[in-house]
PDB file of N, CA and C in Angstrom:
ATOM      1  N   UNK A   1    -110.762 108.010  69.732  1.00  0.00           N
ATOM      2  CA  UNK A   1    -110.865 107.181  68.531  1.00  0.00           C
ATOM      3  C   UNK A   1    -109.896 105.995  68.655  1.00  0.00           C
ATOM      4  N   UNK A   2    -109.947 104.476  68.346  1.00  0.00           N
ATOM      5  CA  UNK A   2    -109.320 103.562  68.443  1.00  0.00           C
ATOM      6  C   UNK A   2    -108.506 103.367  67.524  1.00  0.00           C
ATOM      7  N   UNK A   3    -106.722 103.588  68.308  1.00  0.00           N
ATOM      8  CA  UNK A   3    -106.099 102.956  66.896  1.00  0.00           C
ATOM      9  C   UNK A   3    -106.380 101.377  66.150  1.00  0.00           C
ATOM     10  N   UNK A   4    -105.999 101.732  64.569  1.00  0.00           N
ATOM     11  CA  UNK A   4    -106.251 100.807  63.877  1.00  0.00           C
ATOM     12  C   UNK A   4    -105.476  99.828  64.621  1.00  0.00           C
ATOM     13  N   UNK A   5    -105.120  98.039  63.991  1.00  0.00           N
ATOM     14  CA  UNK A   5    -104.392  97.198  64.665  1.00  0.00           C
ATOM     15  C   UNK A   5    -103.776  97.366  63.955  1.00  0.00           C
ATOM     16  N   UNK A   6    -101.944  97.286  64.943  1.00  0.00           N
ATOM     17  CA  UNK A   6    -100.823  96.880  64.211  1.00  0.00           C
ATOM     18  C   UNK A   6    -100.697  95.904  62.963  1.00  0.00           C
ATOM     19  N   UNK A   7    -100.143  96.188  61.488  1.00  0.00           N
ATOM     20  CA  UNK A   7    -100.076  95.578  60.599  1.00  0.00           C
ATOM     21  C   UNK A   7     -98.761  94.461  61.245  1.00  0.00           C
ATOM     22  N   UNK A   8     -99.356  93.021  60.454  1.00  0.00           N
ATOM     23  CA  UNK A   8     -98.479  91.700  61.226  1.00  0.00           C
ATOM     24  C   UNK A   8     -97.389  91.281  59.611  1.00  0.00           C
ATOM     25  N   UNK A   9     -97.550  92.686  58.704  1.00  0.00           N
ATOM     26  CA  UNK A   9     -96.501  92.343  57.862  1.00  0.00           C
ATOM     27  C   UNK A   9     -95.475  93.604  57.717  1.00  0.00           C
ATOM     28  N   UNK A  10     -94.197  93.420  58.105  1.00  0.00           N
ATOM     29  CA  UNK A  10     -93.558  94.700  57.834  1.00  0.00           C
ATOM     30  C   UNK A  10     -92.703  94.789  56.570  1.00  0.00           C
ATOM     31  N   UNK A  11     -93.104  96.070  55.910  1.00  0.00           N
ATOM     32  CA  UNK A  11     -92.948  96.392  54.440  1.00  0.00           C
ATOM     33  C   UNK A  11     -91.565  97.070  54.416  1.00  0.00           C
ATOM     34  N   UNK A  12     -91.021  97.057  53.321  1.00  0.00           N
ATOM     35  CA  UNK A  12     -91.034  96.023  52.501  1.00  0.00           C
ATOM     36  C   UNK A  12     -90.845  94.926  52.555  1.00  0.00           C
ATOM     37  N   UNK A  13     -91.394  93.596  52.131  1.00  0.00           N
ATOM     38  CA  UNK A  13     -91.150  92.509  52.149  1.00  0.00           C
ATOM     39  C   UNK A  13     -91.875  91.329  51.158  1.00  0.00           C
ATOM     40  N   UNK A  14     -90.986  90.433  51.031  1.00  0.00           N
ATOM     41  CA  UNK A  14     -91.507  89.079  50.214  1.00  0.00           C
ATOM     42  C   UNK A  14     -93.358  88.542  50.683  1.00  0.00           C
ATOM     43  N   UNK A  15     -93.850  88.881  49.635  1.00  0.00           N
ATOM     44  CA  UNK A  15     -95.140  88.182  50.397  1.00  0.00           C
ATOM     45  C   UNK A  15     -95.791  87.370  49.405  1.00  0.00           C
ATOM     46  N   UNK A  16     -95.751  86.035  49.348  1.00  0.00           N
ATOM     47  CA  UNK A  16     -97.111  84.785  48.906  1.00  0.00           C
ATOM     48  C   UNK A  16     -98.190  85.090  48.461  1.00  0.00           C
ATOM     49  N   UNK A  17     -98.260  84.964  46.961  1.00  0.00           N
ATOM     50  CA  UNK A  17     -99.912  84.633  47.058  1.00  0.00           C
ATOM     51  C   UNK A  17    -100.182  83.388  45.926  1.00  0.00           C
ATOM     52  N   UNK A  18    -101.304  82.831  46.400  1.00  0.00           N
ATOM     53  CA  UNK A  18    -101.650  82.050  45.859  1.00  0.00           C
ATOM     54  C   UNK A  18    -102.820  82.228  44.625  1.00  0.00           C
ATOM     55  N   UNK A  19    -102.873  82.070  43.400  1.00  0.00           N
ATOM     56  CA  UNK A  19    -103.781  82.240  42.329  1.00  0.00           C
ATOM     57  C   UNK A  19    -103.919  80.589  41.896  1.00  0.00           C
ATOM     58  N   UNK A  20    -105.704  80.349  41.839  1.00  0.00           N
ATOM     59  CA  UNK A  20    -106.165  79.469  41.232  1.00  0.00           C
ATOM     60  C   UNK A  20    -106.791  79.740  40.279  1.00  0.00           C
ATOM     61  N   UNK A  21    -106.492  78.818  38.700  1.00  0.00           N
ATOM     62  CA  UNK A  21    -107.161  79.246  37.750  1.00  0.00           C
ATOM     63  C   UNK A  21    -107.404  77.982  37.138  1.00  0.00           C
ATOM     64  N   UNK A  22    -108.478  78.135  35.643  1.00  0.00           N
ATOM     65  CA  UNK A  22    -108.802  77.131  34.972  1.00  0.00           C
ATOM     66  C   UNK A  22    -107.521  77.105  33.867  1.00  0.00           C
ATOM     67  N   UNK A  23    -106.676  75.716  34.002  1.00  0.00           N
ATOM     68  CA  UNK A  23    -105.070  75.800  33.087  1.00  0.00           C
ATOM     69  C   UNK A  23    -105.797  75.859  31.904  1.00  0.00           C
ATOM     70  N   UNK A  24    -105.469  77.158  31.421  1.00  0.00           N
ATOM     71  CA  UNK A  24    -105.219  78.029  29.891  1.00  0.00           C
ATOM     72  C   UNK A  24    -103.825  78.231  29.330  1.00  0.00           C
ATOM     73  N   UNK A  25    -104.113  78.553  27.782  1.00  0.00           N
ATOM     74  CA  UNK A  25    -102.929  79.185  27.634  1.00  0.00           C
ATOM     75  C   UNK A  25    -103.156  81.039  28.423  1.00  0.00           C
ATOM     76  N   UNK A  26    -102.019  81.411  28.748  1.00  0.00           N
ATOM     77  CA  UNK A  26    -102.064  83.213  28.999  1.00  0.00           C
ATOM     78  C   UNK A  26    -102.633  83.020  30.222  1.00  0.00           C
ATOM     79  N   UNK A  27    -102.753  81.970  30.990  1.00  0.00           N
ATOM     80  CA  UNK A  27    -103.148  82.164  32.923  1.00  0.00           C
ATOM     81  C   UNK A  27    -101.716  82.591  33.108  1.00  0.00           C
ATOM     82  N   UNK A  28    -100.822  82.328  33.621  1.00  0.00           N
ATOM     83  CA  UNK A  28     -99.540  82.469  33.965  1.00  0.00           C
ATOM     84  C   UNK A  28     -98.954  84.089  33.904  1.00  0.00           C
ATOM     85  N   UNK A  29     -99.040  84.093  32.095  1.00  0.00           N
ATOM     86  CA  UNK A  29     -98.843  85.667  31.590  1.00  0.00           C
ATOM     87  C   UNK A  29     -99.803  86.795  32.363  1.00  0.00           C
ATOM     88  N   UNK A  30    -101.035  85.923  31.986  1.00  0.00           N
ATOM     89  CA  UNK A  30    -101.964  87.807  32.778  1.00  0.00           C
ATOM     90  C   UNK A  30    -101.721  87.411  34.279  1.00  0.00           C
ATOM     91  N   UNK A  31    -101.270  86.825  34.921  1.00  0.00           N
ATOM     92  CA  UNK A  31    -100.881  86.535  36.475  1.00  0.00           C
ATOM     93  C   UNK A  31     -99.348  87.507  36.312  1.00  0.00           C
ATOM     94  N   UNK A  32     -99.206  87.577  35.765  1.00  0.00           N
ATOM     95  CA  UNK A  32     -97.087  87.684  35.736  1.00  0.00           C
ATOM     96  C   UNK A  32     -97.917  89.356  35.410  1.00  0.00           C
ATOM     97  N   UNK A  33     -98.485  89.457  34.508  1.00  0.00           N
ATOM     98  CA  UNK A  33     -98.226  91.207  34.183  1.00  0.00           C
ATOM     99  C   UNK A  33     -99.211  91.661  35.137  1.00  0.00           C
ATOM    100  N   UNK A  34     -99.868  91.118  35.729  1.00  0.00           N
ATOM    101  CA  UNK A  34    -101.007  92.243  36.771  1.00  0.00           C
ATOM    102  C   UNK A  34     -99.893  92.262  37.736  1.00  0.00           C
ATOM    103  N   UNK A  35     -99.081  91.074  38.620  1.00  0.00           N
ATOM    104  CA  UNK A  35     -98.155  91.193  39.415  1.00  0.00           C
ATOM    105  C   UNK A  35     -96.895  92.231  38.894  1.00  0.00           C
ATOM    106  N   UNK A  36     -96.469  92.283  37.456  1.00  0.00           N
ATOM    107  CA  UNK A  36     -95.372  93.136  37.041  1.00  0.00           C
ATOM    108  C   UNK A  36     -96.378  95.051  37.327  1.00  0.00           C
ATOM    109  N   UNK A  37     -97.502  94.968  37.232  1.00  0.00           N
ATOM    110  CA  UNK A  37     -98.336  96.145  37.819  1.00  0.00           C
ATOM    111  C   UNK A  37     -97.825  96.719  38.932  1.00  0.00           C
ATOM    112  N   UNK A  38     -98.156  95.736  40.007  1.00  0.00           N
ATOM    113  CA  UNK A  38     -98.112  96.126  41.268  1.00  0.00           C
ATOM    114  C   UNK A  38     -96.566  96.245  42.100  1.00  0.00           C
ATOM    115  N   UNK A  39     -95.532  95.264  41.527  1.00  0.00           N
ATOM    116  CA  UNK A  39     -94.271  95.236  41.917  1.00  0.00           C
ATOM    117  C   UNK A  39     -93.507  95.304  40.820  1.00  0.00           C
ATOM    118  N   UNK A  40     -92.944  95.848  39.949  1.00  0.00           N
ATOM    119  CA  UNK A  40     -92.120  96.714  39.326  1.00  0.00           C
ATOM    120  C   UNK A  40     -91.049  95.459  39.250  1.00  0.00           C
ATOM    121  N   UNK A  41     -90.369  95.057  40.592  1.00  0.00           N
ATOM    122  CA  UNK A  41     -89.335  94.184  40.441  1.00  0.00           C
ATOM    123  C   UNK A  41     -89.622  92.682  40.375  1.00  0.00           C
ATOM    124  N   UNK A  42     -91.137  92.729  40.582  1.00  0.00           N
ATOM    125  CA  UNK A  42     -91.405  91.039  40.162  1.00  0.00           C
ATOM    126  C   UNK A  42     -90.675  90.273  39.836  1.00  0.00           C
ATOM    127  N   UNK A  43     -89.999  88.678  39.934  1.00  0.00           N
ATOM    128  CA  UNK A  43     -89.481  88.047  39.431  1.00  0.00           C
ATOM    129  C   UNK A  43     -89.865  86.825  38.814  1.00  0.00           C
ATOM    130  N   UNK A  44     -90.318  86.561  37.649  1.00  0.00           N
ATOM    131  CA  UNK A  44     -91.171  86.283  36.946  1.00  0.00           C
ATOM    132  C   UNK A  44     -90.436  84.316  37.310  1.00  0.00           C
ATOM    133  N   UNK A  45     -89.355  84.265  37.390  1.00  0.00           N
ATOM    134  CA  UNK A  45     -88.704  82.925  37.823  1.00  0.00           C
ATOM    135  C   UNK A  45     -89.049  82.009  38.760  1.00  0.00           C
ATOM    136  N   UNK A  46     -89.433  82.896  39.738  1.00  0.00           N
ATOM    137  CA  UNK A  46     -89.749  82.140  40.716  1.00  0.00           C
ATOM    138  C   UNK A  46     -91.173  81.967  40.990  1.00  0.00           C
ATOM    139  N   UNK A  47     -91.640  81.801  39.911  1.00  0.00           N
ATOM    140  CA  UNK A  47     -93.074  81.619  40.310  1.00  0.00           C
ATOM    141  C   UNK A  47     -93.169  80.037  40.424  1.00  0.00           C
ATOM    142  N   UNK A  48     -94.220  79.406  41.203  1.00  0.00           N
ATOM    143  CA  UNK A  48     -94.330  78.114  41.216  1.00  0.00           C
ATOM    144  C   UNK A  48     -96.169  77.442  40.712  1.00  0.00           C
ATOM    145  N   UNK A  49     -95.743  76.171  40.120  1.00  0.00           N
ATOM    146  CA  UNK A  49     -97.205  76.316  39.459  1.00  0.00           C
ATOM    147  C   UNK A  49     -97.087  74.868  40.293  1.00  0.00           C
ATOM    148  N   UNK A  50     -99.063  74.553  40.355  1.00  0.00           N
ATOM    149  CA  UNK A  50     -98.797  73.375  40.975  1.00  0.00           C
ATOM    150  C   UNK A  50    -100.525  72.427  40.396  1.00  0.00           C
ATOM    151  N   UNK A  51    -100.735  71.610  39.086  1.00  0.00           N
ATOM    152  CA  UNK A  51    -101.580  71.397  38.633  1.00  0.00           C
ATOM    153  C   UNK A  51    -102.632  70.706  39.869  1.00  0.00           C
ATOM    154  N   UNK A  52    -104.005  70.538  39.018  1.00  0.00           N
ATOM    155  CA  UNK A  52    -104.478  69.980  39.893  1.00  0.00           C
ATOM    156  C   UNK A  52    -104.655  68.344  39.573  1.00  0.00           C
ATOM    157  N   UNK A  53    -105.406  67.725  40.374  1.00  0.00           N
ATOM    158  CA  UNK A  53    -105.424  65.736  40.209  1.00  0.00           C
ATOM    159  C   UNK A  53    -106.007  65.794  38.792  1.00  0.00           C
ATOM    160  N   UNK A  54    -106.829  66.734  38.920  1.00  0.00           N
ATOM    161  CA  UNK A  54    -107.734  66.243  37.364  1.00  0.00           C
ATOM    162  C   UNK A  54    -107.059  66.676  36.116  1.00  0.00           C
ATOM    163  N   UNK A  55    -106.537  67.900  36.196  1.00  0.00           N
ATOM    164  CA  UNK A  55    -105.197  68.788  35.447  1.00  0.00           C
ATOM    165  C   UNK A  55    -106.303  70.268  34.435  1.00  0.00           C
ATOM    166  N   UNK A  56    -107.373  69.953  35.246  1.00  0.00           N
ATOM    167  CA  UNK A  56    -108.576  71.360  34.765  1.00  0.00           C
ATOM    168  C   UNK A  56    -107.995  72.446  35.811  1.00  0.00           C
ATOM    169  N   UNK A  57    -107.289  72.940  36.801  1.00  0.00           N
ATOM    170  CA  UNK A  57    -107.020  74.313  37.145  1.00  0.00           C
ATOM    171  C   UNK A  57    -105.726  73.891  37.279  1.00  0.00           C
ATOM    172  N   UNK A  58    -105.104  75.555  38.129  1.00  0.00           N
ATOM    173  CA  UNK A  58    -103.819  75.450  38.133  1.00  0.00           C
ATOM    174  C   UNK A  58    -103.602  76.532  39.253  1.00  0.00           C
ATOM    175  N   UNK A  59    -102.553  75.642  39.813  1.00  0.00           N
ATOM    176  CA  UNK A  59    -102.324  76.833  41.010  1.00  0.00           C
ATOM    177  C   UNK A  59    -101.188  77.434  40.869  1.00  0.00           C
ATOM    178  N   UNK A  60    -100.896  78.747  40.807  1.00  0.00           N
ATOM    179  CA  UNK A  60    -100.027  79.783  40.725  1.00  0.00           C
ATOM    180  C   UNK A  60     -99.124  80.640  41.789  1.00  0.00           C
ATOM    181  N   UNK A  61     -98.515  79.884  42.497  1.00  0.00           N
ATOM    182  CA  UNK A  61     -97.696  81.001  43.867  1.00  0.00           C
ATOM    183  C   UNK A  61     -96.506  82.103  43.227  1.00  0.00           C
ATOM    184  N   UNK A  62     -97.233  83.734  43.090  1.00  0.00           N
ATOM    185  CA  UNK A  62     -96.112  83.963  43.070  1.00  0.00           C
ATOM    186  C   UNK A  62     -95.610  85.137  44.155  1.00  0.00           C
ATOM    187  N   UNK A  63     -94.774  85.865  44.609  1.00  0.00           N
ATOM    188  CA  UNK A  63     -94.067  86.255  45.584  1.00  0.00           C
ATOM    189  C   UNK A  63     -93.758  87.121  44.955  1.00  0.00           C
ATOM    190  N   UNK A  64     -94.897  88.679  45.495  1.00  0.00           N
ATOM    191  CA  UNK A  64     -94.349  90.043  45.289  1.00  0.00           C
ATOM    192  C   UNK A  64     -93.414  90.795  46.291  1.00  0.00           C
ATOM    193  N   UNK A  65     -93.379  91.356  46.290  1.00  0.00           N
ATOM    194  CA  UNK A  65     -92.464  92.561  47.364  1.00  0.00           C
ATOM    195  C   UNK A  65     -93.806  93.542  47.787  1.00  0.00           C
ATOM    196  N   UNK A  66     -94.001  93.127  48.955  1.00  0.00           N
ATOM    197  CA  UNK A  66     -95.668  94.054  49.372  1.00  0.00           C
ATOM    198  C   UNK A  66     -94.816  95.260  50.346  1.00  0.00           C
ATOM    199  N   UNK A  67     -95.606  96.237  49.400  1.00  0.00           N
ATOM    200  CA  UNK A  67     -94.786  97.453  50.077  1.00  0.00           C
ATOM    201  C   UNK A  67     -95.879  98.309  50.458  1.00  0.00           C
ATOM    202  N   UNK A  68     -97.425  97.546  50.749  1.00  0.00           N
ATOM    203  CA  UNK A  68     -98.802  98.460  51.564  1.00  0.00           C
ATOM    204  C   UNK A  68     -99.417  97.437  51.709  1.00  0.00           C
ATOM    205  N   UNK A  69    -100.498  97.752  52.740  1.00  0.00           N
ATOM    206  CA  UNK A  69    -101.728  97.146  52.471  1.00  0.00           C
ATOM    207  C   UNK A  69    -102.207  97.838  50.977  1.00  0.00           C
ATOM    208  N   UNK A  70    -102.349  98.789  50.929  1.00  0.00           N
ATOM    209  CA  UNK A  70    -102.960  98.994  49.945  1.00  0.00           C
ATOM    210  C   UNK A  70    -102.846  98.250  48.646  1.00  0.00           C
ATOM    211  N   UNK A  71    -101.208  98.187  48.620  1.00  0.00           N
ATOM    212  CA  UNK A  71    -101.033  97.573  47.127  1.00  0.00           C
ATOM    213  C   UNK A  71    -101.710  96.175  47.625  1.00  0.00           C
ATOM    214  N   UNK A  72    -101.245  95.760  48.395  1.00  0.00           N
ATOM    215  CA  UNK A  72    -101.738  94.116  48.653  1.00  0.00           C
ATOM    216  C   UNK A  72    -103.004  93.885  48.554  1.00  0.00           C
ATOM    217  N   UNK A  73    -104.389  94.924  48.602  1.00  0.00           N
ATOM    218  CA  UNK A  73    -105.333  95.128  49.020  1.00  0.00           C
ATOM    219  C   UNK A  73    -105.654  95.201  47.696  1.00  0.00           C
ATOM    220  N   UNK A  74    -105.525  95.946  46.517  1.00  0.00           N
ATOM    221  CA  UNK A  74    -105.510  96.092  44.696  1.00  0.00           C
ATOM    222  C   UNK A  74    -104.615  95.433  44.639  1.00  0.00           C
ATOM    223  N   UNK A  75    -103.858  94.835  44.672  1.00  0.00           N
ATOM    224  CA  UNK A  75    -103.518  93.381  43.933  1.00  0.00           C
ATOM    225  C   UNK A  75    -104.351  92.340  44.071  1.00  0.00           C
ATOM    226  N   UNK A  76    -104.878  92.139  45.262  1.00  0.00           N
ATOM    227  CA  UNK A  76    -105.870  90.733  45.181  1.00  0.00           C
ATOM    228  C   UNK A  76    -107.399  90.949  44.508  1.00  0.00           C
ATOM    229  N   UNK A  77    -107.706  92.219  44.574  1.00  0.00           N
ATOM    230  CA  UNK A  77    -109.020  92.692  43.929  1.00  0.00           C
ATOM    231  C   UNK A  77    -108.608  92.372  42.251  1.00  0.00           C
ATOM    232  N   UNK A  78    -107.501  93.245  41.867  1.00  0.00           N
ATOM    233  CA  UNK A  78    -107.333  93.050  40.208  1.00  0.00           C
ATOM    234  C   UNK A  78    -106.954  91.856  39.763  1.00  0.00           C
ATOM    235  N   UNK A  79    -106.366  90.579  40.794  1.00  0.00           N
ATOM    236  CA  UNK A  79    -106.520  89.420  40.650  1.00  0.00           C
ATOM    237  C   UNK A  79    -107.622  88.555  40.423  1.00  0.00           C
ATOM    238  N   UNK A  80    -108.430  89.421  41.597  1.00  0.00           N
ATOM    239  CA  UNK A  80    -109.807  88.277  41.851  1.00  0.00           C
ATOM    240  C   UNK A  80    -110.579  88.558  40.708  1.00  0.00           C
ATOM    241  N   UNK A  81    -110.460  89.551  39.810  1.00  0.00           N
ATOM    242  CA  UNK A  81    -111.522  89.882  39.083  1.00  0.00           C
ATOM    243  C   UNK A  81    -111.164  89.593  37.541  1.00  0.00           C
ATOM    244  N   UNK A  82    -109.870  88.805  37.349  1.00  0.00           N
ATOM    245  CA  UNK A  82    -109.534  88.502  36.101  1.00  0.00           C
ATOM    246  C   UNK A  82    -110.253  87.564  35.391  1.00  0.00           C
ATOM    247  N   UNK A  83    -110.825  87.490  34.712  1.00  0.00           N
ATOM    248  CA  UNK A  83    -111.472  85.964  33.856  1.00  0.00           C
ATOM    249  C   UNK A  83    -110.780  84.723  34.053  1.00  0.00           C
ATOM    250  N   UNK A  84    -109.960  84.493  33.959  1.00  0.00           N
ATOM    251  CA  UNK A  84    -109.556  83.596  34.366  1.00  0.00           C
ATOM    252  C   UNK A  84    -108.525  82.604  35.774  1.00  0.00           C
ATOM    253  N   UNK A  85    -109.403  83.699  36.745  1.00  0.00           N
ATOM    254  CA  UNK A  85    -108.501  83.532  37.961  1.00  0.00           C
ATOM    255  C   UNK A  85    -109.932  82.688  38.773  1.00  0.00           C
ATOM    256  N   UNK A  86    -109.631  82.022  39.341  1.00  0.00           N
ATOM    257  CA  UNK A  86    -111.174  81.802  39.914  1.00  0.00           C
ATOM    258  C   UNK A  86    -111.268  81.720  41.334  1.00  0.00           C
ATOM    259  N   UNK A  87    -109.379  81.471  42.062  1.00  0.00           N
ATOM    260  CA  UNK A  87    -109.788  81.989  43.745  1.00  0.00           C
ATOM    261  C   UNK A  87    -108.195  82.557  43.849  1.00  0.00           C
ATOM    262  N   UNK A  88    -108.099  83.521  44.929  1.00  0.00           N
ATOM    263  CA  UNK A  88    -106.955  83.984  45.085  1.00  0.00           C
ATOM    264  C   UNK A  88    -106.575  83.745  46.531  1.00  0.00           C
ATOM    265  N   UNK A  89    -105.810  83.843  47.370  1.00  0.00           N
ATOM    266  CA  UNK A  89    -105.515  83.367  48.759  1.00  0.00           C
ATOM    267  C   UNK A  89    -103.477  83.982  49.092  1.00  0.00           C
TER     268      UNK A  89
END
């Protein structure tokens, strides 16, 4: 049987993600509490927002502590599937 491939992130660690949404009020918040879900120690400070030219979405980087694929794997699913998230990366 073939081992799986070596994972190219070693846990625990700081990991990026990027959330695009349509700028609402409560994008930010339900971004901050699905992330306070998955990482416990989230730091809600350092998140970085970055509008767009037209100022209709909004991009959201924030930086969990990925301690699986798995979590990383349900975090981007319960991201991708929020109403108001519309790409995750």
């Amino acid at each position: 049987m073939p081992m799986p491939p070596e994972s190219l992130i070693t846990y625990p660690s700081p990991f990026p993600i990027k959330v695009m949404g349509t700028k609402v009020d409560g994008l930010v918040h339900a971004i901050t509490l699905i992330a306070h879900q998955f990482d416990p120690t989230f730091d809600a400070s350092l998140i970085e927002l970055r509008e767009s030219k037209g100022g209709k979405y909004l991009g959201v980087t924030i930086t969990v502590t990925a301690t699986s694929r798995e979590q990383l794997d349900e975090l981007y699913r319960t991201l991708s599937t929020h109403p108001l998230v519309k790409v995750v990366l």
